[in-house]
PDB file of N, CA and C in Angstrom:
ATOM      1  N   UNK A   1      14.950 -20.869  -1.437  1.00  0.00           N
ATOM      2  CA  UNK A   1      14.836 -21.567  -0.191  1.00  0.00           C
ATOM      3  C   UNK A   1      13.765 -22.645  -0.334  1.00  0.00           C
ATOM      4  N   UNK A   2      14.028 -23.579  -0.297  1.00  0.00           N
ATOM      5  CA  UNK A   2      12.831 -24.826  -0.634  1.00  0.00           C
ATOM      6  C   UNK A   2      12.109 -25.054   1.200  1.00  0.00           C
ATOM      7  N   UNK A   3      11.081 -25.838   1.229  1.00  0.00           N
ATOM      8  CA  UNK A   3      10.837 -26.227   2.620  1.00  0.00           C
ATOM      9  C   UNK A   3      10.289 -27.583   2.125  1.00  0.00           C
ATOM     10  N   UNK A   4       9.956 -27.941   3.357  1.00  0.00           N
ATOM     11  CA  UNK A   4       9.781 -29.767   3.475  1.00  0.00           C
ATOM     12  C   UNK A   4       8.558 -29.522   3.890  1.00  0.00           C
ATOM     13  N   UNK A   5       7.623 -30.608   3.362  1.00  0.00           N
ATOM     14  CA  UNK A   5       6.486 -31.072   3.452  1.00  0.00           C
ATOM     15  C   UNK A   5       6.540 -32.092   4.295  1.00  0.00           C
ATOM     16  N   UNK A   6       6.341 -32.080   5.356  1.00  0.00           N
ATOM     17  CA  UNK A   6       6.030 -33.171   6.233  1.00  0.00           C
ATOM     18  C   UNK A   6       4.496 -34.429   6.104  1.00  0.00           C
ATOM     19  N   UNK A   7       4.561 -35.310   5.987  1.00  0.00           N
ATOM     20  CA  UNK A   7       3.634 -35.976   6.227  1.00  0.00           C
ATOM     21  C   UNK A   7       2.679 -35.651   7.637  1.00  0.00           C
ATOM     22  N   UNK A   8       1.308 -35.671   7.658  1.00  0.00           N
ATOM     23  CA  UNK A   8       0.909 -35.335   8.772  1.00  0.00           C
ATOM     24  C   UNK A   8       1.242 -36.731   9.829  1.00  0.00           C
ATOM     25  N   UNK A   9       1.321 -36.549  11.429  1.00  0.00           N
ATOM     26  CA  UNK A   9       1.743 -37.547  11.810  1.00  0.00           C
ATOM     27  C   UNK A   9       0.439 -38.875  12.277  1.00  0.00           C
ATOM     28  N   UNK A  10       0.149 -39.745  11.919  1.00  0.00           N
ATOM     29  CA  UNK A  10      -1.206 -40.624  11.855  1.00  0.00           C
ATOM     30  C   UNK A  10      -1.811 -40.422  13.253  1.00  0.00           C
ATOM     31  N   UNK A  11      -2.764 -39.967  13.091  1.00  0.00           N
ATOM     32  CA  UNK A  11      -3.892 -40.364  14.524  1.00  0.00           C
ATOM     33  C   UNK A  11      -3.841 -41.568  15.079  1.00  0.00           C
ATOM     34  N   UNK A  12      -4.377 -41.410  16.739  1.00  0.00           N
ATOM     35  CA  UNK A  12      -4.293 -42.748  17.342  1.00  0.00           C
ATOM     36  C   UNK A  12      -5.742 -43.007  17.656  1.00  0.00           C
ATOM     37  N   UNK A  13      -6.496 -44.155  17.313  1.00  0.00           N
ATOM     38  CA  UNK A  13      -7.986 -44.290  18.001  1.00  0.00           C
ATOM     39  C   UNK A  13      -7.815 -44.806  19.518  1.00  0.00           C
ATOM     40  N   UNK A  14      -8.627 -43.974  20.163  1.00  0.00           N
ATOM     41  CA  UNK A  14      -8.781 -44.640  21.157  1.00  0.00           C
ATOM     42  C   UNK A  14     -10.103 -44.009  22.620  1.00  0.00           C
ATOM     43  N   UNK A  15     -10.850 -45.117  23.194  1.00  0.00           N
ATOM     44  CA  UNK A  15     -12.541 -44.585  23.426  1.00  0.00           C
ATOM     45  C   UNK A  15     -11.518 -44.672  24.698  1.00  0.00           C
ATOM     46  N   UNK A  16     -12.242 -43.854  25.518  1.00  0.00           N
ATOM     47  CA  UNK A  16     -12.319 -43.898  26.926  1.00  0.00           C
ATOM     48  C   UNK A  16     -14.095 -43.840  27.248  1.00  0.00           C
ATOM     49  N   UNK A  17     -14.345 -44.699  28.094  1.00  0.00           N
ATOM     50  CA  UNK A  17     -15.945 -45.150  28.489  1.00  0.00           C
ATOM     51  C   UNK A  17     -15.971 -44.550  29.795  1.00  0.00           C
ATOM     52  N   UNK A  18     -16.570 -44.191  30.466  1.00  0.00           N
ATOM     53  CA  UNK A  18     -16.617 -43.697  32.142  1.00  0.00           C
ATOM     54  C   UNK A  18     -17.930 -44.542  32.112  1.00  0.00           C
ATOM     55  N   UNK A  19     -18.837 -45.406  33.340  1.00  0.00           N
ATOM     56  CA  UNK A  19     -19.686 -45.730  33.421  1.00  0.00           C
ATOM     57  C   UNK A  19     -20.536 -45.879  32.103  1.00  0.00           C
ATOM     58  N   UNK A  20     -21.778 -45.136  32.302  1.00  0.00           N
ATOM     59  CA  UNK A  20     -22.056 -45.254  30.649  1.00  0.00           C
ATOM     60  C   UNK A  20     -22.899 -43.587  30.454  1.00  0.00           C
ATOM     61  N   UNK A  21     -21.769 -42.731  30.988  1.00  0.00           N
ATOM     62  CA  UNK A  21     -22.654 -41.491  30.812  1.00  0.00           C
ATOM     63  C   UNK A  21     -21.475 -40.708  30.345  1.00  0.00           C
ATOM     64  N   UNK A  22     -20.111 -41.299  29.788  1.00  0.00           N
ATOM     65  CA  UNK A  22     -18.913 -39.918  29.340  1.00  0.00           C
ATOM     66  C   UNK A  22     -18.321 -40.895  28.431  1.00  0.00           C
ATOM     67  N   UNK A  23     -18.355 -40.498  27.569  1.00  0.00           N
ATOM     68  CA  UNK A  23     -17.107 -41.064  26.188  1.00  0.00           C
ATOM     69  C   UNK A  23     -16.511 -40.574  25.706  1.00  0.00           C
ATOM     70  N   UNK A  24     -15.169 -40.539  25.371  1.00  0.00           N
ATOM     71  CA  UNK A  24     -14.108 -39.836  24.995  1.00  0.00           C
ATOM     72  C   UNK A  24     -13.361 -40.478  23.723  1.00  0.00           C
ATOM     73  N   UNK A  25     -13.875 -40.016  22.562  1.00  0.00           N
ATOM     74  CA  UNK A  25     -13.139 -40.786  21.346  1.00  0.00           C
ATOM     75  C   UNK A  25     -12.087 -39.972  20.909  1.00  0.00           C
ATOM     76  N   UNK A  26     -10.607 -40.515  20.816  1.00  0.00           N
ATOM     77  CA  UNK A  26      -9.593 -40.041  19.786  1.00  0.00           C
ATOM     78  C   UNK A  26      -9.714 -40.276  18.475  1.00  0.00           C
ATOM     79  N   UNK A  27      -8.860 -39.805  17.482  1.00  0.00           N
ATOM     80  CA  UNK A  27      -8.682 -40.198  16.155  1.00  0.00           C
ATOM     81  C   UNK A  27     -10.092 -39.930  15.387  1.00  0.00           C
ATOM     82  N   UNK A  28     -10.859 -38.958  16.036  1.00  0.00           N
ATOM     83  CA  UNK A  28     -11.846 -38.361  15.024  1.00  0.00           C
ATOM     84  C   UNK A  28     -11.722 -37.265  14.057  1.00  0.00           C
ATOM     85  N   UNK A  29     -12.448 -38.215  12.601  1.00  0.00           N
ATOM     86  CA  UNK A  29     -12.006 -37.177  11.273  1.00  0.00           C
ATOM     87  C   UNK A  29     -13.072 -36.613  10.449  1.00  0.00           C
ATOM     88  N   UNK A  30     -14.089 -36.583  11.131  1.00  0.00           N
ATOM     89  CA  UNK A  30     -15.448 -36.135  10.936  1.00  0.00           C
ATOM     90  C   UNK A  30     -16.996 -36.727  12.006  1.00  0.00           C
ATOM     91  N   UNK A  31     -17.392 -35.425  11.976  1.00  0.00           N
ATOM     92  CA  UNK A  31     -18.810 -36.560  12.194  1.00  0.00           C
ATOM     93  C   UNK A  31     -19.742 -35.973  11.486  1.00  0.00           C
ATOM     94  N   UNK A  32     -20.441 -37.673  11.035  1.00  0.00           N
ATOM     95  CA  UNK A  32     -21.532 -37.357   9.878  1.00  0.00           C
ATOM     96  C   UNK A  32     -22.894 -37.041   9.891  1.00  0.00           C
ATOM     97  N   UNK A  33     -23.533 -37.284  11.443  1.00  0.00           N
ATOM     98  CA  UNK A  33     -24.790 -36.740  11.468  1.00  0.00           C
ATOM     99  C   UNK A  33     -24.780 -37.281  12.935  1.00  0.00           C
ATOM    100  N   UNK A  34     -25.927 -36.370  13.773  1.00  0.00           N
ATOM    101  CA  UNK A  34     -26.035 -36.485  15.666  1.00  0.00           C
ATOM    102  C   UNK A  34     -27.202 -35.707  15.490  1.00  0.00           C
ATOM    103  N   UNK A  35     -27.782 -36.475  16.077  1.00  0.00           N
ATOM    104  CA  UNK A  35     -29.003 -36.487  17.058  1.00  0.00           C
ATOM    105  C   UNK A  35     -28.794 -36.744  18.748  1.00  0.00           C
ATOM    106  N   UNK A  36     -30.306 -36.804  19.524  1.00  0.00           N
ATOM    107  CA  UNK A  36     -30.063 -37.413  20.804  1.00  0.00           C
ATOM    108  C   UNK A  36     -30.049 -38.689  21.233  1.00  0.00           C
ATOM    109  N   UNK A  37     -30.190 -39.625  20.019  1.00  0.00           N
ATOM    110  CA  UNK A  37     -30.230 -41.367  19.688  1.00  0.00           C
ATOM    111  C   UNK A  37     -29.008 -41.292  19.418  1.00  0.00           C
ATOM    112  N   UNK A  38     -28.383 -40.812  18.438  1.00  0.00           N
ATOM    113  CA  UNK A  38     -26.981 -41.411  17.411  1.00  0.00           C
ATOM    114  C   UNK A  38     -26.387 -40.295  17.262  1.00  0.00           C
ATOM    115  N   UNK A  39     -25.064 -40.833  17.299  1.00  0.00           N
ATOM    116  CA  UNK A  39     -24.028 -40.015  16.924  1.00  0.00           C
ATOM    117  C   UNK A  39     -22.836 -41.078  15.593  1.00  0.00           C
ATOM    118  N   UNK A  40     -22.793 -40.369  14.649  1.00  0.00           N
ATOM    119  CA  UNK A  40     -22.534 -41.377  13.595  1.00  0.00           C
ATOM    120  C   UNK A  40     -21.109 -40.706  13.479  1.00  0.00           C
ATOM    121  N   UNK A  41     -20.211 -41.367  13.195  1.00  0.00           N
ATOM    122  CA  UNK A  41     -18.644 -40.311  12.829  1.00  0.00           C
ATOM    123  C   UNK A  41     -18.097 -41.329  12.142  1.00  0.00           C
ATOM    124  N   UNK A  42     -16.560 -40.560  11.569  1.00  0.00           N
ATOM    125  CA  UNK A  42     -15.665 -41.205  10.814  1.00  0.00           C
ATOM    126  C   UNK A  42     -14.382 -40.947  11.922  1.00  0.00           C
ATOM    127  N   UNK A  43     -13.717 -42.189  11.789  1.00  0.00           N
ATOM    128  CA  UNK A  43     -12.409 -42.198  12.573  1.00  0.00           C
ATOM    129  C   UNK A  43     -11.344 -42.803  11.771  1.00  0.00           C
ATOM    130  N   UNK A  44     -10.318 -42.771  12.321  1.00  0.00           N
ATOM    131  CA  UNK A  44      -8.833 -43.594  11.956  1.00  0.00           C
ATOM    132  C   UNK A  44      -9.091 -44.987  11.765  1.00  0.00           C
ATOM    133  N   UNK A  45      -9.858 -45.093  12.414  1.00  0.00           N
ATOM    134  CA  UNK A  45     -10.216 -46.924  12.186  1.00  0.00           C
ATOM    135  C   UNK A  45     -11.719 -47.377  11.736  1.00  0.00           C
ATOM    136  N   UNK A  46     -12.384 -46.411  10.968  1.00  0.00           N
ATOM    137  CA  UNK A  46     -13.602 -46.787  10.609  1.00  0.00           C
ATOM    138  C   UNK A  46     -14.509 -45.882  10.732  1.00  0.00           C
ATOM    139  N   UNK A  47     -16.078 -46.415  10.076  1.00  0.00           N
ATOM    140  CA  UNK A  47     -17.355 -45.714  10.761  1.00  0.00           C
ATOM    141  C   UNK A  47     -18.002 -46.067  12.520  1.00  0.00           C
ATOM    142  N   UNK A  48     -17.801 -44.881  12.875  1.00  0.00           N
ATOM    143  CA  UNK A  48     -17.996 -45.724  14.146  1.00  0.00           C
ATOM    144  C   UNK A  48     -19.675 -45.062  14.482  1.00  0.00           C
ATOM    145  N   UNK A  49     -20.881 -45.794  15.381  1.00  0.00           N
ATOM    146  CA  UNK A  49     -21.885 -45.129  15.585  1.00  0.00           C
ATOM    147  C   UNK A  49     -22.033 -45.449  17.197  1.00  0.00           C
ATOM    148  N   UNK A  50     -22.178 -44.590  17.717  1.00  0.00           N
ATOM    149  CA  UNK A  50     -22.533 -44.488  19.193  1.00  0.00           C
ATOM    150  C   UNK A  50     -24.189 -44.201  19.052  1.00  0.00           C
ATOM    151  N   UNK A  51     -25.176 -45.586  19.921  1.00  0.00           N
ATOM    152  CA  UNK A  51     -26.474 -45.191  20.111  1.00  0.00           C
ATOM    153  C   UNK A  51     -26.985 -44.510  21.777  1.00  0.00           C
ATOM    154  N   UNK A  52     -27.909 -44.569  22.101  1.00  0.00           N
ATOM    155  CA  UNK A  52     -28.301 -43.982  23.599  1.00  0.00           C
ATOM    156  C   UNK A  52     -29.581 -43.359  23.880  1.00  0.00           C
ATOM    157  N   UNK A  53     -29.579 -42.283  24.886  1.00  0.00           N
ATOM    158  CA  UNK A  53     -30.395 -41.444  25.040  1.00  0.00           C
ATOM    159  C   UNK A  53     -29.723 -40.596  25.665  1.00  0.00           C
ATOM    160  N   UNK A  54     -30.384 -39.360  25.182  1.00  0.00           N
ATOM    161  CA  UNK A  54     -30.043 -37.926  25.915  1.00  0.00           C
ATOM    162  C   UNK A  54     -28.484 -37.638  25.346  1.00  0.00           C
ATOM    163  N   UNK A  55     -28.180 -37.964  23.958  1.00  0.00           N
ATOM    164  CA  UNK A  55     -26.579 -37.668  23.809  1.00  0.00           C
ATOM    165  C   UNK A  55     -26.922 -36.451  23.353  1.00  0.00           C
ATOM    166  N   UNK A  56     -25.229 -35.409  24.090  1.00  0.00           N
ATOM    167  CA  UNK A  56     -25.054 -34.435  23.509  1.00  0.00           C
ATOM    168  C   UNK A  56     -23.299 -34.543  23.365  1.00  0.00           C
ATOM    169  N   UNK A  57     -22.940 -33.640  22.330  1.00  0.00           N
ATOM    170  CA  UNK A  57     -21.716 -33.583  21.895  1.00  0.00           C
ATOM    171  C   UNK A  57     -21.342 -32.036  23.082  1.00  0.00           C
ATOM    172  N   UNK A  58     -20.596 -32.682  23.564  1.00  0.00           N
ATOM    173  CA  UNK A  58     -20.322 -31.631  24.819  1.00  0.00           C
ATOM    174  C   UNK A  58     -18.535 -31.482  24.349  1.00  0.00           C
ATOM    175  N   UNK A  59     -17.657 -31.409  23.695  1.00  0.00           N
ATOM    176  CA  UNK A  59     -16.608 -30.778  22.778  1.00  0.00           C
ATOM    177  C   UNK A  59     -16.401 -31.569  21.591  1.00  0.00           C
ATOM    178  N   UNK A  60     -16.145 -30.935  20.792  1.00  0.00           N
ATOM    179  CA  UNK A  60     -15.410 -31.567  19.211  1.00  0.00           C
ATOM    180  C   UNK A  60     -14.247 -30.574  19.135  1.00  0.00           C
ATOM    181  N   UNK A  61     -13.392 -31.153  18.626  1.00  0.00           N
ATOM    182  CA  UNK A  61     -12.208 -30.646  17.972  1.00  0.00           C
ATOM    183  C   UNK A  61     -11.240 -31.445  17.036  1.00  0.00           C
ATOM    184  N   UNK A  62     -11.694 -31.399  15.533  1.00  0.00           N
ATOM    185  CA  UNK A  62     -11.285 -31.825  14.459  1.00  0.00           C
ATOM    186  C   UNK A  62      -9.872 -31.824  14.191  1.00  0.00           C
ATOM    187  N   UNK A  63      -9.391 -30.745  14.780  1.00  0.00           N
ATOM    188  CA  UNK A  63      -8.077 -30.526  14.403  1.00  0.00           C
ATOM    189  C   UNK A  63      -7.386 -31.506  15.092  1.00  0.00           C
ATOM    190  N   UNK A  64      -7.712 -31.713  16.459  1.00  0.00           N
ATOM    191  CA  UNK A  64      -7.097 -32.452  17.438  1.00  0.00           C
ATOM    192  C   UNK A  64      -7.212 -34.154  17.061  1.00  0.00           C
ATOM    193  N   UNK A  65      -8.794 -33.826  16.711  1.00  0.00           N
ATOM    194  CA  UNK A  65      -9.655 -35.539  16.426  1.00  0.00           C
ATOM    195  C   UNK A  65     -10.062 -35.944  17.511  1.00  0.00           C
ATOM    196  N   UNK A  66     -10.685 -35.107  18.812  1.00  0.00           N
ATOM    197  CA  UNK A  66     -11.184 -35.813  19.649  1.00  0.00           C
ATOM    198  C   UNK A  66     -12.577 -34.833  19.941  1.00  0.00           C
ATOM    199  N   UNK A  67     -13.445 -35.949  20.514  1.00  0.00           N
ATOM    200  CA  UNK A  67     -14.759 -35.805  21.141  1.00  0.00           C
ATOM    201  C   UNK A  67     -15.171 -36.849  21.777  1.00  0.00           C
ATOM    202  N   UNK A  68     -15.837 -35.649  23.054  1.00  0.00           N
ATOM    203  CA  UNK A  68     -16.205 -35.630  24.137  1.00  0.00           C
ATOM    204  C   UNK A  68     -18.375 -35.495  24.238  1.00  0.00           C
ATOM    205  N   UNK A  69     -18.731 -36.980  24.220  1.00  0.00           N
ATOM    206  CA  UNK A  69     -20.177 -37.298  24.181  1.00  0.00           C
ATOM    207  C   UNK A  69     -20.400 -37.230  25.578  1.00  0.00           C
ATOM    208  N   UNK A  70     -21.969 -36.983  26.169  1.00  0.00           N
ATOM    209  CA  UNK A  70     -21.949 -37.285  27.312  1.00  0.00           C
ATOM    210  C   UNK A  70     -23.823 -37.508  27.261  1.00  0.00           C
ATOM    211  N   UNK A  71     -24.358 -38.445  27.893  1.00  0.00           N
ATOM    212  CA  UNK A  71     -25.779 -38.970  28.287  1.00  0.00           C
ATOM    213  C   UNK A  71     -25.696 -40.196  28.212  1.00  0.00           C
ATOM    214  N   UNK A  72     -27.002 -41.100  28.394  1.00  0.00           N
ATOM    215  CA  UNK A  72     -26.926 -42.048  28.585  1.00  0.00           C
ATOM    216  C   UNK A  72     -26.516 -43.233  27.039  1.00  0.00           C
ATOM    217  N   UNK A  73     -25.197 -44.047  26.997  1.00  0.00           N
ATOM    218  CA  UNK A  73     -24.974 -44.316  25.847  1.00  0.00           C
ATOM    219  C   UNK A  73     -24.790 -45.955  26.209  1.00  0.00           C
ATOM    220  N   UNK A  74     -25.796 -46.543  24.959  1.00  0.00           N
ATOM    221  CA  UNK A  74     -26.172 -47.809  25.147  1.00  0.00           C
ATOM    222  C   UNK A  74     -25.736 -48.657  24.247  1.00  0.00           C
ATOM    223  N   UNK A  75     -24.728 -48.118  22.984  1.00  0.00           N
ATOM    224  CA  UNK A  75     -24.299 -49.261  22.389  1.00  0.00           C
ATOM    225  C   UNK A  75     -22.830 -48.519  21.632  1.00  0.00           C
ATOM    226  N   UNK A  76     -21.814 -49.057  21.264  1.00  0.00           N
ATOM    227  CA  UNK A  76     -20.474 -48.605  20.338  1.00  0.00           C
ATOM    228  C   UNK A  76     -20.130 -49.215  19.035  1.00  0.00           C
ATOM    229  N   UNK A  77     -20.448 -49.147  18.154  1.00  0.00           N
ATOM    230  CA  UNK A  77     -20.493 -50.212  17.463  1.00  0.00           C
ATOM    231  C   UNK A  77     -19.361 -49.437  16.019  1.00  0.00           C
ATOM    232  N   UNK A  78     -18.745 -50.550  15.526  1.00  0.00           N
ATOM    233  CA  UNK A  78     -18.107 -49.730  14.283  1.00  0.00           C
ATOM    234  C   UNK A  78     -18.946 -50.290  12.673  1.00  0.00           C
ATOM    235  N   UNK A  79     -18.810 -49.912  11.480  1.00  0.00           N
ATOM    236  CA  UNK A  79     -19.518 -50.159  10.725  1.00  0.00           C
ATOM    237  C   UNK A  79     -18.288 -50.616   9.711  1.00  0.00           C
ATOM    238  N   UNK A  80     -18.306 -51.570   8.480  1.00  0.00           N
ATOM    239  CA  UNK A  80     -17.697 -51.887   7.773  1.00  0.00           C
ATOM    240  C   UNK A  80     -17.683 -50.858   6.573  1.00  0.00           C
ATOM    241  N   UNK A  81     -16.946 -50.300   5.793  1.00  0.00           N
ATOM    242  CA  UNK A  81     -17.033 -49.311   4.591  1.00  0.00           C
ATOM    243  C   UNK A  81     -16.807 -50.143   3.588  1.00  0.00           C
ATOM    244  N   UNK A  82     -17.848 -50.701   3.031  1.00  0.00           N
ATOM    245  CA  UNK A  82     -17.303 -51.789   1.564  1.00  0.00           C
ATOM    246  C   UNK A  82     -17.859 -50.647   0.615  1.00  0.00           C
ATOM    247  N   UNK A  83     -16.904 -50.873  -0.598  1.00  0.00           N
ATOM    248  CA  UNK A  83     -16.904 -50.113  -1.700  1.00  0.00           C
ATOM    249  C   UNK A  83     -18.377 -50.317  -2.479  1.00  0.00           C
ATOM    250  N   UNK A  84     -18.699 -49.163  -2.606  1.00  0.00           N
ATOM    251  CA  UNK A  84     -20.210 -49.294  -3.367  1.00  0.00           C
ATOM    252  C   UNK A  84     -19.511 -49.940  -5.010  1.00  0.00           C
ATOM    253  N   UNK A  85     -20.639 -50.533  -5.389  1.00  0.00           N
ATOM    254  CA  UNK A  85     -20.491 -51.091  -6.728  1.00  0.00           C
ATOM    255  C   UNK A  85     -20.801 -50.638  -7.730  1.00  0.00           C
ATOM    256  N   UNK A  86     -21.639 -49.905  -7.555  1.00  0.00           N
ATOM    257  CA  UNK A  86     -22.705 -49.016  -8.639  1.00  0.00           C
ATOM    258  C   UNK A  86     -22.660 -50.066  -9.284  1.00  0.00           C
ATOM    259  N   UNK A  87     -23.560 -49.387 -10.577  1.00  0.00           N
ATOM    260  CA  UNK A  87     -24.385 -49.768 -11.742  1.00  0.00           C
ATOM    261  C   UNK A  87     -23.405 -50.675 -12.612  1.00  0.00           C
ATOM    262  N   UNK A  88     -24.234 -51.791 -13.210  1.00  0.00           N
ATOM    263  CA  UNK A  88     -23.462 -52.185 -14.595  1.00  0.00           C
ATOM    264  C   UNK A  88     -22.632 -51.044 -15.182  1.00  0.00           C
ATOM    265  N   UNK A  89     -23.617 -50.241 -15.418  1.00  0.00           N
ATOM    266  CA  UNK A  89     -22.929 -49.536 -16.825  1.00  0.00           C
ATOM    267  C   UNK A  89     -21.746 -48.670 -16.352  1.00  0.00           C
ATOM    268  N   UNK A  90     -21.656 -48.004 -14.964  1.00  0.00           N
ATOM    269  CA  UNK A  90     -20.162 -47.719 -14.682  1.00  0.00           C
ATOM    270  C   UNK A  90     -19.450 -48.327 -14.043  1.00  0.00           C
ATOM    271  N   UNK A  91     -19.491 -49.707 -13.826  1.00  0.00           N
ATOM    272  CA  UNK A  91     -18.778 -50.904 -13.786  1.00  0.00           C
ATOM    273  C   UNK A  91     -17.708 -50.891 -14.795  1.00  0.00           C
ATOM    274  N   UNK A  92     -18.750 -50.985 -16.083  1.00  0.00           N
ATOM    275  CA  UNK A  92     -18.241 -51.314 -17.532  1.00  0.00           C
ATOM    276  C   UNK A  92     -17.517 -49.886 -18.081  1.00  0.00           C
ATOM    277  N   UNK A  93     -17.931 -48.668 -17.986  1.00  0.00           N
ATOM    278  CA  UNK A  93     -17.285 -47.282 -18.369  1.00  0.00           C
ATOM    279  C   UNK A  93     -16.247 -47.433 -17.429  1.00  0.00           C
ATOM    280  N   UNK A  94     -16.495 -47.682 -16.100  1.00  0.00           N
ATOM    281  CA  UNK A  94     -15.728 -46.854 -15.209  1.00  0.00           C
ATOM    282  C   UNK A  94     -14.799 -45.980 -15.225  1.00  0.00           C
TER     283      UNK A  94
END
């Protein structure tokens, strides 16, 4: 009996903002470090960093890819992922 491997089906990004005290991000595929300043994550569409005060991660769910921030949040910003270069010499080995 063989079975099929399905491709998983692609995440959708997408923030919902309420004033500036509830954020609701889809398409989350990690997060990489949180404090009550920053909340740093990986999404479907990038590094994204949420700054503020008083943030707390009030649900995560990886499986799903969504989280639910809530305090006062003062900036959204996404980050570019350029490929590190390393060194000459594993340039040249690579």
């Amino acid at each position: 009996m063989a079975y099929e491997v399905g491709t998983p089906a692609p995440m959708h990004h997408r923030l919902q903002l309420e004033g500036r005290e509830s954020l609701t991000v889809s398409g989350v595929e990690d997060v990489v470090r949180f404090d009550e300043g920053c909340i740093v994550m990986t999404t479907c569409a990038g590094s994204m960093v949420v700054t503020g005060t008083d943030l707390h991660i009030g649900k995560l769910t990886l499986d799903g890819g969504e989280l639910h921030v809530d305090g006062h949040i003062d900036a959204v910003t996404y980050e570019d992922l350029r490929p590190e270069r390393g060194s000459f010499l594993s340039r040249l080995f690579g």
